[in-house]
N, C-alpha and C. Protein backbone atom coordinates (compact mmCIF):
# COMPACT_ATOMS: atom_id res chain seq x y z
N UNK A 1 21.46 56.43 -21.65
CA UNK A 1 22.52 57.38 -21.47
C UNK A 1 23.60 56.72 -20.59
N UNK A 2 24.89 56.72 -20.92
CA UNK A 2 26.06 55.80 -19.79
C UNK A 2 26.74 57.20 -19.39
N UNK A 3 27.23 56.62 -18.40
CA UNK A 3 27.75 57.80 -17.28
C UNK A 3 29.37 57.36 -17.75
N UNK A 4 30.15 58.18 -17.76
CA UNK A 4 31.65 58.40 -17.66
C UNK A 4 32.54 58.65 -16.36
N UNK A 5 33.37 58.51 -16.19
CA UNK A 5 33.89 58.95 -14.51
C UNK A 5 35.29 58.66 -15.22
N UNK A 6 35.94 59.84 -15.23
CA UNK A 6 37.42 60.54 -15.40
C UNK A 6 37.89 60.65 -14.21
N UNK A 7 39.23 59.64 -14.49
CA UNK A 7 40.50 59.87 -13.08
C UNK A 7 41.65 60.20 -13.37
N UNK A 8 41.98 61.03 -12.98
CA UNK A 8 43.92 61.45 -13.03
C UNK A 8 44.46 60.41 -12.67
N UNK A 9 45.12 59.49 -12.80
CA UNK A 9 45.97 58.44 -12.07
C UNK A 9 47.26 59.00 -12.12
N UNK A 10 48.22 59.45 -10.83
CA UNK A 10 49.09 59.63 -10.57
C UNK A 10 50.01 58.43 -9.89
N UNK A 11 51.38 57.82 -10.44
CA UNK A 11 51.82 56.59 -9.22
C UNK A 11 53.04 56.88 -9.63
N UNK A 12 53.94 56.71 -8.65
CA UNK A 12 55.30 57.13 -8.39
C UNK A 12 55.60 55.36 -8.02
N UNK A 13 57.02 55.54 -8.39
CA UNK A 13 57.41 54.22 -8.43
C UNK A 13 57.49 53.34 -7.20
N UNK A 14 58.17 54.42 -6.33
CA UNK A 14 58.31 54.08 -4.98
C UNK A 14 56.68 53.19 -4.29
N UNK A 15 55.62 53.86 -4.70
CA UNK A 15 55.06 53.39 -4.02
C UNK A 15 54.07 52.17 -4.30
N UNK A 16 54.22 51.54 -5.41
CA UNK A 16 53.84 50.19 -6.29
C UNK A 16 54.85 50.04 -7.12
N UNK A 17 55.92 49.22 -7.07
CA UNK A 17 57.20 48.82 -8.09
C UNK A 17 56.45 48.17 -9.12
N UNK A 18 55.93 46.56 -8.63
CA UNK A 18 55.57 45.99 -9.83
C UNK A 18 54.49 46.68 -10.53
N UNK A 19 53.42 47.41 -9.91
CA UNK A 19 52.51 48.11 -11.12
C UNK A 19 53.16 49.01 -12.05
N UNK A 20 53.52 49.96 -11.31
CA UNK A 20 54.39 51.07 -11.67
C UNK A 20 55.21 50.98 -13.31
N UNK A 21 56.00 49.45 -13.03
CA UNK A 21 57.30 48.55 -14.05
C UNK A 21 56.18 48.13 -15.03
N UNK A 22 55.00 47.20 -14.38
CA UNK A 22 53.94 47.13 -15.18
C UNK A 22 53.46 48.15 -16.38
N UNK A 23 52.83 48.92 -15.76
CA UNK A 23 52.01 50.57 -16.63
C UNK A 23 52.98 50.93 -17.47
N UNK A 24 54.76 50.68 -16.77
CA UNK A 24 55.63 51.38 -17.73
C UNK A 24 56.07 50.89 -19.43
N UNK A 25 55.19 49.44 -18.87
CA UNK A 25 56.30 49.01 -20.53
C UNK A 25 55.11 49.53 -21.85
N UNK A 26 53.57 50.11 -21.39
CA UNK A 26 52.96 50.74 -22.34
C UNK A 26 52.99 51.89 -22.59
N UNK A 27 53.21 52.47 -24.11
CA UNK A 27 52.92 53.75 -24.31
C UNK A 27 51.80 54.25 -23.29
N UNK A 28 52.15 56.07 -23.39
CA UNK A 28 51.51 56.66 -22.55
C UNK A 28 49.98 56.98 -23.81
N UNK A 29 48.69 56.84 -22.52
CA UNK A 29 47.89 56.99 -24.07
C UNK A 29 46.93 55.53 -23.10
N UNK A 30 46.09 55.33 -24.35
CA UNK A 30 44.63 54.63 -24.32
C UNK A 30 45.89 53.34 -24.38
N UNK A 31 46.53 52.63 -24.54
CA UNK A 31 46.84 51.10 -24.25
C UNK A 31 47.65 51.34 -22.39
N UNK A 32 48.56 52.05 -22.04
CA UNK A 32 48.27 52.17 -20.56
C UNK A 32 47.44 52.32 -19.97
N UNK A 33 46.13 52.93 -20.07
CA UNK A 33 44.71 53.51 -19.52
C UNK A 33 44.07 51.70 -19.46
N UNK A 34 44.10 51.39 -20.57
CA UNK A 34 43.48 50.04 -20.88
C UNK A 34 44.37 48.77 -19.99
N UNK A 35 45.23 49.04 -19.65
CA UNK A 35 45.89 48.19 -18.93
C UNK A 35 45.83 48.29 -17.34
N UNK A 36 45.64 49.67 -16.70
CA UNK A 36 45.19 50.26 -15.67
C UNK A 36 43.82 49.17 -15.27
N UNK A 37 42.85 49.74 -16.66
CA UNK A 37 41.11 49.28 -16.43
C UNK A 37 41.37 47.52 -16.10
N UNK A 38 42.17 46.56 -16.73
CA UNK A 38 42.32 45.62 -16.59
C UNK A 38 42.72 44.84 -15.43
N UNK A 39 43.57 45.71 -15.04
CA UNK A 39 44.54 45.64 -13.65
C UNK A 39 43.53 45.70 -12.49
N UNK A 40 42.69 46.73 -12.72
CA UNK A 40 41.60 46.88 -11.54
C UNK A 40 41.03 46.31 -11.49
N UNK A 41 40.14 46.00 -12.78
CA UNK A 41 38.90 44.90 -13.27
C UNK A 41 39.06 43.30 -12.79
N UNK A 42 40.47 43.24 -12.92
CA UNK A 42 40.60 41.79 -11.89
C UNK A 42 40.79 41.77 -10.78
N UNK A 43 41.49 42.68 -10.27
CA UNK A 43 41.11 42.80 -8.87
C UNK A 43 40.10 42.65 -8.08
N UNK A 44 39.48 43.30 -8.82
CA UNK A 44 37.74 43.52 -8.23
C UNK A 44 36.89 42.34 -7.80
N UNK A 45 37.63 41.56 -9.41
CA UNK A 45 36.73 39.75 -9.39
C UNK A 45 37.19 39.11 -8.42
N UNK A 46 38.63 39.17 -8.03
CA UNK A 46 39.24 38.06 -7.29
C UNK A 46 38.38 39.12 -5.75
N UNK A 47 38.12 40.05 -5.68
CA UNK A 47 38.37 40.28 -4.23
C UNK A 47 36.66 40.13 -4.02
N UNK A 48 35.85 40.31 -5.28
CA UNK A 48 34.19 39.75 -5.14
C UNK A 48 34.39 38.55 -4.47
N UNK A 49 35.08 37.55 -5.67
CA UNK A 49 34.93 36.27 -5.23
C UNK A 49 35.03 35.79 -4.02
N UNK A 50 36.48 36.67 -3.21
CA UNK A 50 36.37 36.41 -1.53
C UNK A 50 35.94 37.08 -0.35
N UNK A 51 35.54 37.49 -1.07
CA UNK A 51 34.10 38.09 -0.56
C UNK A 51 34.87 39.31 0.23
N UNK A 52 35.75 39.78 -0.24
CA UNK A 52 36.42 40.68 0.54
C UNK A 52 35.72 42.66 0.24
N UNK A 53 34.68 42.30 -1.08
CA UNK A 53 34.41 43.43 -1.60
C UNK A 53 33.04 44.09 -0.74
N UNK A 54 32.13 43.06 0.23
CA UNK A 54 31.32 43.34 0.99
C UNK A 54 31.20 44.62 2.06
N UNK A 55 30.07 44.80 2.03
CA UNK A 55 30.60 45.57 3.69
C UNK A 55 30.78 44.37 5.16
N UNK A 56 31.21 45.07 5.81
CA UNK A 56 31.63 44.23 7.06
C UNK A 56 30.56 43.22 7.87
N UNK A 57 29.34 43.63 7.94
CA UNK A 57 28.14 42.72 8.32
C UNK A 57 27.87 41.91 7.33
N UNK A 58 28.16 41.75 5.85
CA UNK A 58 27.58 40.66 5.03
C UNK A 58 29.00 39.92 4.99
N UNK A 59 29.89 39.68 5.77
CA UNK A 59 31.30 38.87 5.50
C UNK A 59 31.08 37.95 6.49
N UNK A 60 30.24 37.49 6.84
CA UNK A 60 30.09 36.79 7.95
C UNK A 60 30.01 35.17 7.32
N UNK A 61 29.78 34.71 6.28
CA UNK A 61 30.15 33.74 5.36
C UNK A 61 30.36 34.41 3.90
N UNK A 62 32.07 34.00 4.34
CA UNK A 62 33.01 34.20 3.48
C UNK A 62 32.73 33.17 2.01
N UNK A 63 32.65 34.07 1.19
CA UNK A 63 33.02 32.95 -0.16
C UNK A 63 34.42 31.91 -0.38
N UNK A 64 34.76 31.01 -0.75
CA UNK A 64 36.09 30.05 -0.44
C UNK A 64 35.82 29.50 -1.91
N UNK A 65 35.74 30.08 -3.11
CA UNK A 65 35.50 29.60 -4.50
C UNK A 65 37.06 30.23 -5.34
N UNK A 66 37.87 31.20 -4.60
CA UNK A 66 38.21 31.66 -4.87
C UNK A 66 39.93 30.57 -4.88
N UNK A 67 40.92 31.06 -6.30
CA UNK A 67 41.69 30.31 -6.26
C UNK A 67 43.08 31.11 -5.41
N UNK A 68 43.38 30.22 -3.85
CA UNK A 68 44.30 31.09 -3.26
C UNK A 68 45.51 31.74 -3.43
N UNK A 69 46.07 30.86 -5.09
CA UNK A 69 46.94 31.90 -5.14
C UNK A 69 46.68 33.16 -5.80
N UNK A 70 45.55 33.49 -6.89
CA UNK A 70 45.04 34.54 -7.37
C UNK A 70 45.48 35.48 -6.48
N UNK A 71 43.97 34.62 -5.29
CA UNK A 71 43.73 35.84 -4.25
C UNK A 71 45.17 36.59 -3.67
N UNK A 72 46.04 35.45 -2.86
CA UNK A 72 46.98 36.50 -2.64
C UNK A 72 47.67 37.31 -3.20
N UNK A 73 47.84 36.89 -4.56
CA UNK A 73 48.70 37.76 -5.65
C UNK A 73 47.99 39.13 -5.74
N UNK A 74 46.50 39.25 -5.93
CA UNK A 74 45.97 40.15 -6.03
C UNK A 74 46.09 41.42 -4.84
N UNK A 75 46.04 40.48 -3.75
CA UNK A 75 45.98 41.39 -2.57
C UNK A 75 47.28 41.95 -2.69
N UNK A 76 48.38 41.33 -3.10
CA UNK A 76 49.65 41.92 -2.64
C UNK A 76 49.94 42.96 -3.93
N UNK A 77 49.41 42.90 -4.66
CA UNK A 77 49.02 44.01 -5.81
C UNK A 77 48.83 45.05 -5.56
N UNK A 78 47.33 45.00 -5.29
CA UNK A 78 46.69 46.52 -5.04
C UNK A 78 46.46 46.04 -3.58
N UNK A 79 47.32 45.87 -2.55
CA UNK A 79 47.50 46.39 -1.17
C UNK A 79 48.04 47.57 -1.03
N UNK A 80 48.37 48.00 0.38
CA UNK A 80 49.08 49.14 1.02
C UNK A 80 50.01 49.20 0.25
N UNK A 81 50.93 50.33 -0.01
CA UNK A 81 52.26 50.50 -0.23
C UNK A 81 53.25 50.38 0.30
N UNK A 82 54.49 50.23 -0.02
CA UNK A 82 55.23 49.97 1.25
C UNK A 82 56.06 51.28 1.98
């Protein structure tokens, strides 16, 4: 049996430009949704890889496999807003 987990995604421009410009150039519908899942799905890898996805007691050796410009691109992605 697989489990499902439904999210409203709400994002206003102001507060992620490049995603925002991103999500916008796809129809609304399953190819934006799919571009969302993608968007996150790498995130996730680059921020496994640096070990940034841990809790705070297992970061104590950091992974360094990771390629640094990914990583920062990623972070500055799905970071804070401005």
């Amino acid at each position: 049996m697989s489990k499902t987990l439904r999210i409203n995604f709400e994002l206003d421009q102001a507060d992620n430009p490049p995603l925002y410009d991103e999500l916008l150039r796809f129809t609304k519908g399953a190819k934006r949704a799919n571009r969302l899942r993608t968007l996150a799905y790498a995130g996730l890898i680059i921020q496994t890889q640096a070990g940034l996805a841990k809790a705070p007691d297992e970061q104590a050796t950091p992974r360094t496999t990771a390629d640094p410009t990914h990583e920062a691109a990623t972070l500055e992605l799905f970071g804070p807003s401005l």
